[in-house]
Protein backbone atom coordinates (compact mmCIF):
# COMPACT_ATOMS: atom_id res chain seq x y z
CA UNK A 1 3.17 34.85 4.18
CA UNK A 2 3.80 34.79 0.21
CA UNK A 3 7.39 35.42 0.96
CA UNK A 4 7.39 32.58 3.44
CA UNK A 5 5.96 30.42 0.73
CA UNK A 6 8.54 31.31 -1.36
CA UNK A 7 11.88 30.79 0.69
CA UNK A 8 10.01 27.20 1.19
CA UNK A 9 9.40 26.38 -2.10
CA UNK A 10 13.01 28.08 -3.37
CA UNK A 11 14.43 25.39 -0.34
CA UNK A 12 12.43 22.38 -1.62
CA UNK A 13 13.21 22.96 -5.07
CA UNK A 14 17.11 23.18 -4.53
CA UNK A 15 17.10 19.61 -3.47
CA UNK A 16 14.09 18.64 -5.68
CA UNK A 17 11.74 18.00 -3.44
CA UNK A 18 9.03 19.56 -4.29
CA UNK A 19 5.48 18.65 -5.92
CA UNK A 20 6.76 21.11 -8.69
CA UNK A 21 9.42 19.33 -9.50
CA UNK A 22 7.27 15.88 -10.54
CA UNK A 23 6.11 15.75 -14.66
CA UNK A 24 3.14 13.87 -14.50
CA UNK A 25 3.88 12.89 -17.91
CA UNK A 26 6.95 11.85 -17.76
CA UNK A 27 6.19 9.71 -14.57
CA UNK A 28 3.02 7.54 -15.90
CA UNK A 29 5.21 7.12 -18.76
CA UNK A 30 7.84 5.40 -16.84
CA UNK A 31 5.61 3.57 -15.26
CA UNK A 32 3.49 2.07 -18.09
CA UNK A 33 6.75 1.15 -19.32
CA UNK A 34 7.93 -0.88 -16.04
CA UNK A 35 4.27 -2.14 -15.86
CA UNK A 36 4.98 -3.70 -19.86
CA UNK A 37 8.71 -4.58 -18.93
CA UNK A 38 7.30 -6.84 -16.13
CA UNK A 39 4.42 -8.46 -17.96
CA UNK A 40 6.91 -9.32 -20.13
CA UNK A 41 9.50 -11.00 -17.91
CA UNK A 42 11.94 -8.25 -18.49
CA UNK A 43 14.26 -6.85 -16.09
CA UNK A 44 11.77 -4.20 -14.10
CA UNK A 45 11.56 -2.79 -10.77
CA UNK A 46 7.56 -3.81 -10.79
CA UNK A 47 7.28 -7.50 -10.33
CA UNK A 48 3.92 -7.51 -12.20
CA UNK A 49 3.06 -11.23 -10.14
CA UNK A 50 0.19 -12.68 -11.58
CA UNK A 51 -2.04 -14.14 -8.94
CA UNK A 52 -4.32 -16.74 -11.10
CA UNK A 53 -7.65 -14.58 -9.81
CA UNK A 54 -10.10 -14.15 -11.45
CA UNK A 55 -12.91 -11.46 -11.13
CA UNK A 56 -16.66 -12.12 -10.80
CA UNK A 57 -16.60 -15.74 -9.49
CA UNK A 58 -19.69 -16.90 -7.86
CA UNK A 59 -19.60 -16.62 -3.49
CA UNK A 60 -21.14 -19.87 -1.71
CA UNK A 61 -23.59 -18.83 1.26
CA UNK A 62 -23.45 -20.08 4.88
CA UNK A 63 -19.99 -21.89 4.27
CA UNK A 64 -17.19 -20.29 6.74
CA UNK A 65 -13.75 -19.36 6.01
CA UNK A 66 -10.55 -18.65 7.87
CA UNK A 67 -9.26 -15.47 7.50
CA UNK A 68 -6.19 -14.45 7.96
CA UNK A 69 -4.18 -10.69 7.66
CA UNK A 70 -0.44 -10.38 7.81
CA UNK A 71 -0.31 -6.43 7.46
CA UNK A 72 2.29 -3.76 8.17
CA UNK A 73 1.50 -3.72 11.82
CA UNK A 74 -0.84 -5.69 12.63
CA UNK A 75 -2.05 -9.24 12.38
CA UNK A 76 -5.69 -10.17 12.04
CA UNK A 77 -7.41 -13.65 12.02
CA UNK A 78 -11.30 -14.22 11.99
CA UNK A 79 -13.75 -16.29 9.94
CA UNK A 80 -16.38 -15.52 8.13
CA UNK A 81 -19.14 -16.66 6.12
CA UNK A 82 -21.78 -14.99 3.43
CA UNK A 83 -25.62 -15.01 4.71
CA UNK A 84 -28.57 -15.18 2.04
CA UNK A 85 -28.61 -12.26 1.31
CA UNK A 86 -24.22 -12.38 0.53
CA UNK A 87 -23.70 -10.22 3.76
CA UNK A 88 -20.55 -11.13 5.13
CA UNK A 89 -20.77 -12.09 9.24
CA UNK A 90 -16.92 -11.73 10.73
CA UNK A 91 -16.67 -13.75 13.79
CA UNK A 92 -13.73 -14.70 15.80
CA UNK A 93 -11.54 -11.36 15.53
CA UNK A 94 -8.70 -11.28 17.03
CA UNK A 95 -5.71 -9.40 16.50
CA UNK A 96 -1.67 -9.68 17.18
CA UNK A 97 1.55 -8.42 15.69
CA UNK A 98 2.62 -8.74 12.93
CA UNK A 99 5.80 -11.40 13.55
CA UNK A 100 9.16 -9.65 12.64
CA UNK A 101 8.33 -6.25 13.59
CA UNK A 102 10.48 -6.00 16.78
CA UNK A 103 13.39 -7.83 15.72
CA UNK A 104 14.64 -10.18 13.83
CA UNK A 105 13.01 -13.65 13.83
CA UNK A 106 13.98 -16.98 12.09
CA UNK A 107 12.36 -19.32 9.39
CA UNK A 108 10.28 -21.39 11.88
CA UNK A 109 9.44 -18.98 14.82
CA UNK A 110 8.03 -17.03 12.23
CA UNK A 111 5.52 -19.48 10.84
CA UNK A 112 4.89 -21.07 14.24
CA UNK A 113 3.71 -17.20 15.74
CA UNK A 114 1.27 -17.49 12.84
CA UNK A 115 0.11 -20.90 14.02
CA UNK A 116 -0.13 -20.10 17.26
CA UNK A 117 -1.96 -17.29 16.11
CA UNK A 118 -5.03 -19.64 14.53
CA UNK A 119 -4.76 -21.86 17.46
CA UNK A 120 -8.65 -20.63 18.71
CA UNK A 121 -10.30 -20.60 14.82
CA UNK A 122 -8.12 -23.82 13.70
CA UNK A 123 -11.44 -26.38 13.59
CA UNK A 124 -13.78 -23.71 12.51
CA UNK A 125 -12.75 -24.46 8.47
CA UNK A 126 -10.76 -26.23 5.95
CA UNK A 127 -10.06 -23.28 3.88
CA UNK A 128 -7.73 -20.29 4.72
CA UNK A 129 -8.15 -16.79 2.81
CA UNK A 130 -4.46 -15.51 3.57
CA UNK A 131 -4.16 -11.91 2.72
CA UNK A 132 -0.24 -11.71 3.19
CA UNK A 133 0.86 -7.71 2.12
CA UNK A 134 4.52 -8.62 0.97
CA UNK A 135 5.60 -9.12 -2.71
CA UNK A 136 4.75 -12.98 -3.53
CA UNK A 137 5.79 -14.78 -6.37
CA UNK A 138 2.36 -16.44 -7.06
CA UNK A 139 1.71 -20.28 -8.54
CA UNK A 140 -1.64 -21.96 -10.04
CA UNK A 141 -1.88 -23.79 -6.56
CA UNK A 142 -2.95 -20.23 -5.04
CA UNK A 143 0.84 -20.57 -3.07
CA UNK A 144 3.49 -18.16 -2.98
CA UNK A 145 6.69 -17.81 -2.81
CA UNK A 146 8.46 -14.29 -0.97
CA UNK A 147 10.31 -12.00 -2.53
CA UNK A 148 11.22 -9.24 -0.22
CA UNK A 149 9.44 -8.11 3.05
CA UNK A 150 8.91 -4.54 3.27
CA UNK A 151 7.38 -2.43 5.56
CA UNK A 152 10.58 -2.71 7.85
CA UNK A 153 9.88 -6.51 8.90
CA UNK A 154 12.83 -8.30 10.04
CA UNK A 155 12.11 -11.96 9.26
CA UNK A 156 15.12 -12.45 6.31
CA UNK A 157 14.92 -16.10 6.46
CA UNK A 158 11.50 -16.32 5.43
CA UNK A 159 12.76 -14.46 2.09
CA UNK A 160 12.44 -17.38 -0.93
CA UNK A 161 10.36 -19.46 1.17
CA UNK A 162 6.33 -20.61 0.28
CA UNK A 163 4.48 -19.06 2.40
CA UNK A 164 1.43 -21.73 2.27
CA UNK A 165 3.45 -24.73 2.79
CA UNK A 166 5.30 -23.80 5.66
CA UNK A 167 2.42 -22.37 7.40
CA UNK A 168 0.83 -25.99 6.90
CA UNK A 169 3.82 -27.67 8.06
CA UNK A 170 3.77 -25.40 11.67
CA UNK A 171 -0.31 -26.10 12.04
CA UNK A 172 0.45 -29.83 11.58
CA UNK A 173 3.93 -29.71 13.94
CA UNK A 174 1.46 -27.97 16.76
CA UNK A 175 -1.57 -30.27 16.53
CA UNK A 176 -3.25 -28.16 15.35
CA UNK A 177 -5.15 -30.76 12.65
CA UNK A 178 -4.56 -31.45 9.28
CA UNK A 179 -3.18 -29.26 5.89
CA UNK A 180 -5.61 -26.72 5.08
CA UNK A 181 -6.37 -25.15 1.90
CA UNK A 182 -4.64 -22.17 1.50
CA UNK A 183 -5.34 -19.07 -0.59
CA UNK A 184 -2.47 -16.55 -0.49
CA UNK A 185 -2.86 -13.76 -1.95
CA UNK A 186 -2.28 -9.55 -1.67
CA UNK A 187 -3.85 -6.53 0.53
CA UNK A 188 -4.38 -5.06 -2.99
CA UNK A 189 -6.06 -8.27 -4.52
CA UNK A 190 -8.10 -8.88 -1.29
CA UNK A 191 -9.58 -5.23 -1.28
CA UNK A 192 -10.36 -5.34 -5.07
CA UNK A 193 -12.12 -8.45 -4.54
CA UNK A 194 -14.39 -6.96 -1.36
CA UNK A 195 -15.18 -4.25 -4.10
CA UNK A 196 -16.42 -6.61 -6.83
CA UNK A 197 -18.35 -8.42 -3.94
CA UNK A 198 -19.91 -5.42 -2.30
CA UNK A 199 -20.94 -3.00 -5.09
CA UNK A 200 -24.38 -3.08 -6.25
CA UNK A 201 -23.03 -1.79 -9.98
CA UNK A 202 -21.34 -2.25 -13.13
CA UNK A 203 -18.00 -1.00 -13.31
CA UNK A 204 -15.60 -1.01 -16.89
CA UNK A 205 -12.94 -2.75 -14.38
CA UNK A 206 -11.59 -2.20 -10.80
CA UNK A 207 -8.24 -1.36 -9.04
CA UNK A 208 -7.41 -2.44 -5.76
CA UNK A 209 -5.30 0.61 -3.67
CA UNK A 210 -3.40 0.30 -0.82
CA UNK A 211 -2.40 3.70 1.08
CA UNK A 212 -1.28 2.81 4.70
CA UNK A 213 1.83 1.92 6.36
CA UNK A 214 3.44 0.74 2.97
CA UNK A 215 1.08 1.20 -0.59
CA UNK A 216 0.66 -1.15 -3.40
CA UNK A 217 -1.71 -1.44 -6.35
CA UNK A 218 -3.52 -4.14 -8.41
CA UNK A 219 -5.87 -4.02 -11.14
CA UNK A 220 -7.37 -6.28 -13.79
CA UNK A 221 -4.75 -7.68 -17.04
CA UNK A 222 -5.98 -9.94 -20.06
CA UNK A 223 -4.19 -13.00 -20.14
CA UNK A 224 -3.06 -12.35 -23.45
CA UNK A 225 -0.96 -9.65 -22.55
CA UNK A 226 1.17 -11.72 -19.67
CA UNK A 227 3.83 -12.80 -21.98
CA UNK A 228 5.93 -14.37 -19.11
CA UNK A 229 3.46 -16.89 -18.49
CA UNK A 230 2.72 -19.78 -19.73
CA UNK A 231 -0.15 -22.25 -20.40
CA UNK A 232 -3.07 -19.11 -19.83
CA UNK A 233 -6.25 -19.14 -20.95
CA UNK A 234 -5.61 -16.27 -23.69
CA UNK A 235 -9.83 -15.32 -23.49
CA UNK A 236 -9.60 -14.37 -19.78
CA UNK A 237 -8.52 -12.33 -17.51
CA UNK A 238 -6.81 -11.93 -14.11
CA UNK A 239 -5.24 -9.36 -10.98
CA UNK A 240 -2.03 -8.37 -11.34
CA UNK A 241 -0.45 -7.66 -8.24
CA UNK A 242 2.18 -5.07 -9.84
CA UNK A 243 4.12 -3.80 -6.00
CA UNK A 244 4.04 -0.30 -7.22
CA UNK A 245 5.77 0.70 -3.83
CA UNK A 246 8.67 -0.95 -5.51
CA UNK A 247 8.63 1.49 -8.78
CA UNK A 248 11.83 2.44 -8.57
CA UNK A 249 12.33 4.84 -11.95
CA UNK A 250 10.56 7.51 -9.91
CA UNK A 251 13.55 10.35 -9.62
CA UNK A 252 14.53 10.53 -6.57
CA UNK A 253 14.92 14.46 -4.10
CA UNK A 254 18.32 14.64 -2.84
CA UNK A 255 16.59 13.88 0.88
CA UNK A 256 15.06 11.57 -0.34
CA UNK A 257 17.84 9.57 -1.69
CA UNK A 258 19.78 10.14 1.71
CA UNK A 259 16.76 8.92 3.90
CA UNK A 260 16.78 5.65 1.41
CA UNK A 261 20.32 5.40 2.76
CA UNK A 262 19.19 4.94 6.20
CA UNK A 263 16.35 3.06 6.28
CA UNK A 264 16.39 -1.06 6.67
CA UNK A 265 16.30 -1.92 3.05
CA UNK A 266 17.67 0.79 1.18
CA UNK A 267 17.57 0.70 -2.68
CA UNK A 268 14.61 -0.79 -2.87
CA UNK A 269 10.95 0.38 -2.37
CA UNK A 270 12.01 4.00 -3.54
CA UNK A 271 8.49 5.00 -4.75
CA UNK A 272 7.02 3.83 -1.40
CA UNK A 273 9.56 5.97 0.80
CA UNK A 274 7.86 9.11 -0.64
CA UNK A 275 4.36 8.47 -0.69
CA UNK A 276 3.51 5.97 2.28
CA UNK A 277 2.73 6.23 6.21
CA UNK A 278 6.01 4.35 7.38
CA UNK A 279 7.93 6.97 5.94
CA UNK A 280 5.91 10.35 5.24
CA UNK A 281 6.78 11.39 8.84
CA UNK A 282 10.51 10.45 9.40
CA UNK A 283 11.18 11.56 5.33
CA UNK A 284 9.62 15.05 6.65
CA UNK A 285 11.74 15.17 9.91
CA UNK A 286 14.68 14.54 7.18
CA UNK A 287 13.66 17.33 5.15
CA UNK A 288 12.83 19.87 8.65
CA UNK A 289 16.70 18.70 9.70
CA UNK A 290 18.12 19.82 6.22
CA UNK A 291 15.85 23.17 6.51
CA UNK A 292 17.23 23.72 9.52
CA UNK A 293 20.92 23.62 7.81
CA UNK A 294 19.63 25.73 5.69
CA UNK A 295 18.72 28.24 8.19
CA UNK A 296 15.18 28.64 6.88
CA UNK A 297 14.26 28.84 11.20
CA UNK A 298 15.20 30.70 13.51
CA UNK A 299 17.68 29.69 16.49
CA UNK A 300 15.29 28.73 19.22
CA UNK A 301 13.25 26.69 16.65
CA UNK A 302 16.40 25.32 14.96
CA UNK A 303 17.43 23.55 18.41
CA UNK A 304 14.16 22.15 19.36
CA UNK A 305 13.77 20.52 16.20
CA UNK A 306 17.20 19.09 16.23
CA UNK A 307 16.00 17.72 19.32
CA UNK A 308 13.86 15.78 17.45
CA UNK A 309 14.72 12.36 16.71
CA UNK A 310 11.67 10.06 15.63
CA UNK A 311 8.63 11.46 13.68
CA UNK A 312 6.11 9.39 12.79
CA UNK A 313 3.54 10.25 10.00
CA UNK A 314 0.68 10.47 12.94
CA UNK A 315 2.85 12.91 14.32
CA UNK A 316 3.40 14.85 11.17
CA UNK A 317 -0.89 14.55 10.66
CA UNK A 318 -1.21 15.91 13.91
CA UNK A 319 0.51 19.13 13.16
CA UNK A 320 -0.72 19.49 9.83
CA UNK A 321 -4.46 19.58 11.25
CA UNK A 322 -4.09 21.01 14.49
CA UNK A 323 -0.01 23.49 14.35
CA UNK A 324 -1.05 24.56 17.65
CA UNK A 325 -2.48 22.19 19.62
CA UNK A 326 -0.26 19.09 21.56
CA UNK A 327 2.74 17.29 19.00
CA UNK A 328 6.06 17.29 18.70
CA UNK A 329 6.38 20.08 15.88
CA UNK A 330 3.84 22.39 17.59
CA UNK A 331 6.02 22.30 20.82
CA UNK A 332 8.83 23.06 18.36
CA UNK A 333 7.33 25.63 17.13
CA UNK A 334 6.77 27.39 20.36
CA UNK A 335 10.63 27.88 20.52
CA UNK A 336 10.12 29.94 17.47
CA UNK A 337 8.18 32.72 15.71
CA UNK A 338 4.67 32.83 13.67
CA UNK A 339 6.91 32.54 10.54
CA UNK A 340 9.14 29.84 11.97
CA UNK A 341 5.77 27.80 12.27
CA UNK A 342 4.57 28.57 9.23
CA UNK A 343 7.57 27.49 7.49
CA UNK A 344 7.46 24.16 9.33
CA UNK A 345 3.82 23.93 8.04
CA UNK A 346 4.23 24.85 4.40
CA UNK A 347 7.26 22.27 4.69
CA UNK A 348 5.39 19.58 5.69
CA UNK A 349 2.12 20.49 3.26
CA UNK A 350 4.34 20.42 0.03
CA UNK A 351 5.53 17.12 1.01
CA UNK A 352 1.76 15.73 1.44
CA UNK A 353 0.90 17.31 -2.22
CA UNK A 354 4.07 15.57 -3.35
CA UNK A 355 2.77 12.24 -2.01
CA UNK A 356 -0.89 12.87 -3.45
CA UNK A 357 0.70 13.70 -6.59
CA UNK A 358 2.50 10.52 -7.29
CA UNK A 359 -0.54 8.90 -5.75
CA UNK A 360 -2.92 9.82 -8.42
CA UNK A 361 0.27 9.00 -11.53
CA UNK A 362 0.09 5.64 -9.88
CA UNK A 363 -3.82 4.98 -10.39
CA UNK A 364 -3.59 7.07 -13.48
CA UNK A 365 -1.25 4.55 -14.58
CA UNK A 366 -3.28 1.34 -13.83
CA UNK A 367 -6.50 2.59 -15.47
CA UNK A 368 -4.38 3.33 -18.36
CA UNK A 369 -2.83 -0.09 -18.54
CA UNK A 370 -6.34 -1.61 -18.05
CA UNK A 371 -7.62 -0.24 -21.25
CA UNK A 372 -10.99 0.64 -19.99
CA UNK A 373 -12.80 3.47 -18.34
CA UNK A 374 -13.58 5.09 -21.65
CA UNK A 375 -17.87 4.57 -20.70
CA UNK A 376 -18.75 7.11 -18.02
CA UNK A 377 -21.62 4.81 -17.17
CA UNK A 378 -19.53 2.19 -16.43
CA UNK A 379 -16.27 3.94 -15.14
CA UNK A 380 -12.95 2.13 -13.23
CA UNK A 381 -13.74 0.95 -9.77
CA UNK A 382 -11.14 2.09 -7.35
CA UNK A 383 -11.41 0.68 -4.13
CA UNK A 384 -8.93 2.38 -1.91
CA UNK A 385 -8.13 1.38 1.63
CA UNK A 386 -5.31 2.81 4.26
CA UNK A 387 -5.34 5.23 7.13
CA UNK A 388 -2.54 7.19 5.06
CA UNK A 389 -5.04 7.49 2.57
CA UNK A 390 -8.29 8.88 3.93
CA UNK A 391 -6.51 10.29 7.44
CA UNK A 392 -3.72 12.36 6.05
CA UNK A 393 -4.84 16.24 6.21
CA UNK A 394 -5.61 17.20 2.31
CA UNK A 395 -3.84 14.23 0.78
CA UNK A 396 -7.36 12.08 -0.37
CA UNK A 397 -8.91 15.30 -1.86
CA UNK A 398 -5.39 16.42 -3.64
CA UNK A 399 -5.49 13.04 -5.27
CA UNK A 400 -9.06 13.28 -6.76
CA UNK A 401 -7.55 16.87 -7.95
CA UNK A 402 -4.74 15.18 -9.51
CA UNK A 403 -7.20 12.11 -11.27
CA UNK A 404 -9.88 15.00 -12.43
CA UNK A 405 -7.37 17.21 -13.98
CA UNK A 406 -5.14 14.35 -15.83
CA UNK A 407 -7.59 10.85 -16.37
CA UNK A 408 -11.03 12.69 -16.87
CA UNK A 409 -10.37 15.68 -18.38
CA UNK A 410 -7.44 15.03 -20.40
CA UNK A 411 -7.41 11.56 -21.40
CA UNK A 412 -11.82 10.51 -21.25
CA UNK A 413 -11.07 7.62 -18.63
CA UNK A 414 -13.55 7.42 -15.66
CA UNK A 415 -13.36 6.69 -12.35
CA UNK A 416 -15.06 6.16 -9.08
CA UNK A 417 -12.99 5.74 -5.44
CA UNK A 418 -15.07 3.34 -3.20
CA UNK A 419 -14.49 2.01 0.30
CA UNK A 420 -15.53 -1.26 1.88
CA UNK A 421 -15.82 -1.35 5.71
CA UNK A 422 -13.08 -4.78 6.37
CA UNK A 423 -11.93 -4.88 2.81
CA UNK A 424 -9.26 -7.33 3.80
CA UNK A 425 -11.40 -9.95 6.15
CA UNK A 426 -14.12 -9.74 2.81
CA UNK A 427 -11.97 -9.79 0.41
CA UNK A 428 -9.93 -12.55 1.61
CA UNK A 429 -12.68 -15.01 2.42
CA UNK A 430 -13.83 -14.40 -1.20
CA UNK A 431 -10.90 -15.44 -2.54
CA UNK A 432 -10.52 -18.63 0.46
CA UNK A 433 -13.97 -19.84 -0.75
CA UNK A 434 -13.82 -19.40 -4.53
CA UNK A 435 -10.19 -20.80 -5.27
């Protein structure tokens, strides 16, 4: 078994690939640096968007919102409204696809899918919360313009256009009433915002995590330290929506830099590629191909995994938790020996502590940048949110490892990971009813 560990490693290593081969150091370092870069309106591969949201604004009771949530995958639209006693009551759920996710679509089929989409909850309010999980150049009027869709959406008209106004312009083309107030804003923002609404605590400041199909991060920034923009109030504060998945000064593996090459927008999203569910599975079928090369398996193994052509991350999850039971690499597997599949698994399992590595340099990074965290009564609120996150075998409980050893113990910065049950739907109609 040790020596199976070894030829593994020795493999992952040779095309640095391997949770070894990441500094921790040298990574947060990198990214503080991209994180100051784009603050400042330097050239940076984090946007660093300011969204004009502020933290801790008071939520009106028994007023209902539109709520709407353009994810990876799926698309969500409900409204809601706060009780009393601030309990929020979702009504209305329904949910579609995401527009763009088969094939490619064009400027105005994509917005009028979206209208069609609020057809049923179109009377029920005047305000829209509009959690849209795409990097958004952001403007005081809570509208935003797109930068780049991710996630492998193929809408590339939409690209440059405002998100808010075009929306309006499809609900009034359909008769479907008049311009609505519209509140874009992030899946990061929206689930920092359900964790300032829903904890019962004081916290130094909060981050708002996204580990899913892509990831992303936000956290709290004093105005004064947002050189780009103008015309702030220097004695506040407000969420940075920084598109982490973006970083791109992360060093690439050799596989990783050829599955870049092959995916829809290569180039770009580099840190996401290694850490999030759209790619963890097909970046480990990449890396099982190259083993195979390699001839780390043996011949009856080696042809049954060539015969694999798609692997999703569920898949990959599967055989991490169960290398025996009913998935694609288990049924591999069977072709081979007990050290073929244990070699698959160790394969797969270095590439998860890769991902929960980077994972944890990326939060370490925003409670750095956010300058507090110091008080261990009052440490960083991290609300986290993604099935990548909490689902993927080890990953969640590597990344507290990671957080432990480097923000608590060796810099004094505390932290706390929360979860809020609909994040996104809460968060959102926070933000629709107090901008």
């Amino acid at each position: 078994m040790k020596k199976i560990k070894q030829n593994v490693t020795r493999f992952l290593r040779k095309y640095r690939m391997d949770y070894l081969d990441v500094d921790i150091d040298l990574v947060i370092d990198s990214f503080l640096s991209e994180m100051q870069r784009g603050l400042a309106g330097k050239k940076s591969t984090l946007d660093m968007i300011p969204t004009y949201i502020e933290v801790g604004a008071d939520v009106p009771t028994n007023k209902r919102v539109i709520v709407v949530d353009a994810g990876g995958t799926n698309f969500r639209v409900a409204t809601v409204y706060f009780d009393n006693q601030k309990k929020a009551i979702i009504e209305n759920l329904r949910l579609y696809k995401m527009p763009g996710v088969q094939h490619e679509i064009g400027k105005d089929e994509f917005f009028k899918i979206i209208a069609g989409y609020l057809k049923d909850v179109a009377g029920a309010a005047q305000n829209i919360g509009f959690c849209f999980s795409y990097a958004v150049e952001m403007f005081p009027n809570k509208d935003g313009r797109l930068i780049r869709f991710s996630k492998e959406i193929k809408a590339k008209d939409v690209v440059g256009q405002f998100i808010g106004e075009n929306l309006n312009r499809a609900i009034v083309s359909m008769g479907l009433g008049s311009e609505k107030h519209i509140v874009l804003l992030n899946d990061t923002v929206v689930t920092l915002l359900a964790g300032v609404g829903c904890q019962n605590r004081s916290f130094g400041s909060y981050i708002g995590f996204i580990l899913g199909t892509g990831t992303n991060t936000c956290y709290v920034e004093k105005n004064t330290n947002i050189k780009k923009t103008k015309g702030l109030d220097l004695l506040k504060s407000q969420i940075i929506n920084t598109e982490s998945g973006n970083f791109g000064k992360i060093k690439q593996g050799k596989i990783d830099a050829a599955f870049d090459k092959s995916t829809a927008n290569p180039g770009i999203h580099k840190f996401e590629k290694m850490i999030s569910g759209a790619y963890l599975g097909p970046l480990c079928l990449a890396t099982i191909h190259k083993a195979c090369d390699d001839n780390l398996f043996s011949t009856g193994i080696a042809t049954a995994l060539w015969q694999i052509s798609e692997l999703d991350t569920k898949d990959m999850n599967a055989f991490l938790l169960y290398p025996y039971g009913n998935n694609s690499l288990a049924d591999a597997a069977k072709q081979g020996n007990a050290d073929d599949s244990l070699t698959l698994y160790y394969i797969a399992d270095r590439l998860t502590e890769r991902a929960a590595k980077l994972t944890a340099i990326n939060l370490s990074a925003m409670a750095i940048k956010s300058g507090q965290g110091t008080d261990p009564s009052r440490p960083i609120c991290i609300v986290a949110e993604g099935t990548t996150f909490y689902q993927m075998k080890g990953l969640k409980n590597r990344v507290e490892f990671y957080l432990k050893q480097y923000l608590e113990n060796k810099l004094g910065i505390y932290y706390e990971i929360v979860s809020v049950d609909n994040a996104t739907l809460i968060g959102a109609a926070i933000a629709g009813l107090t901008n």
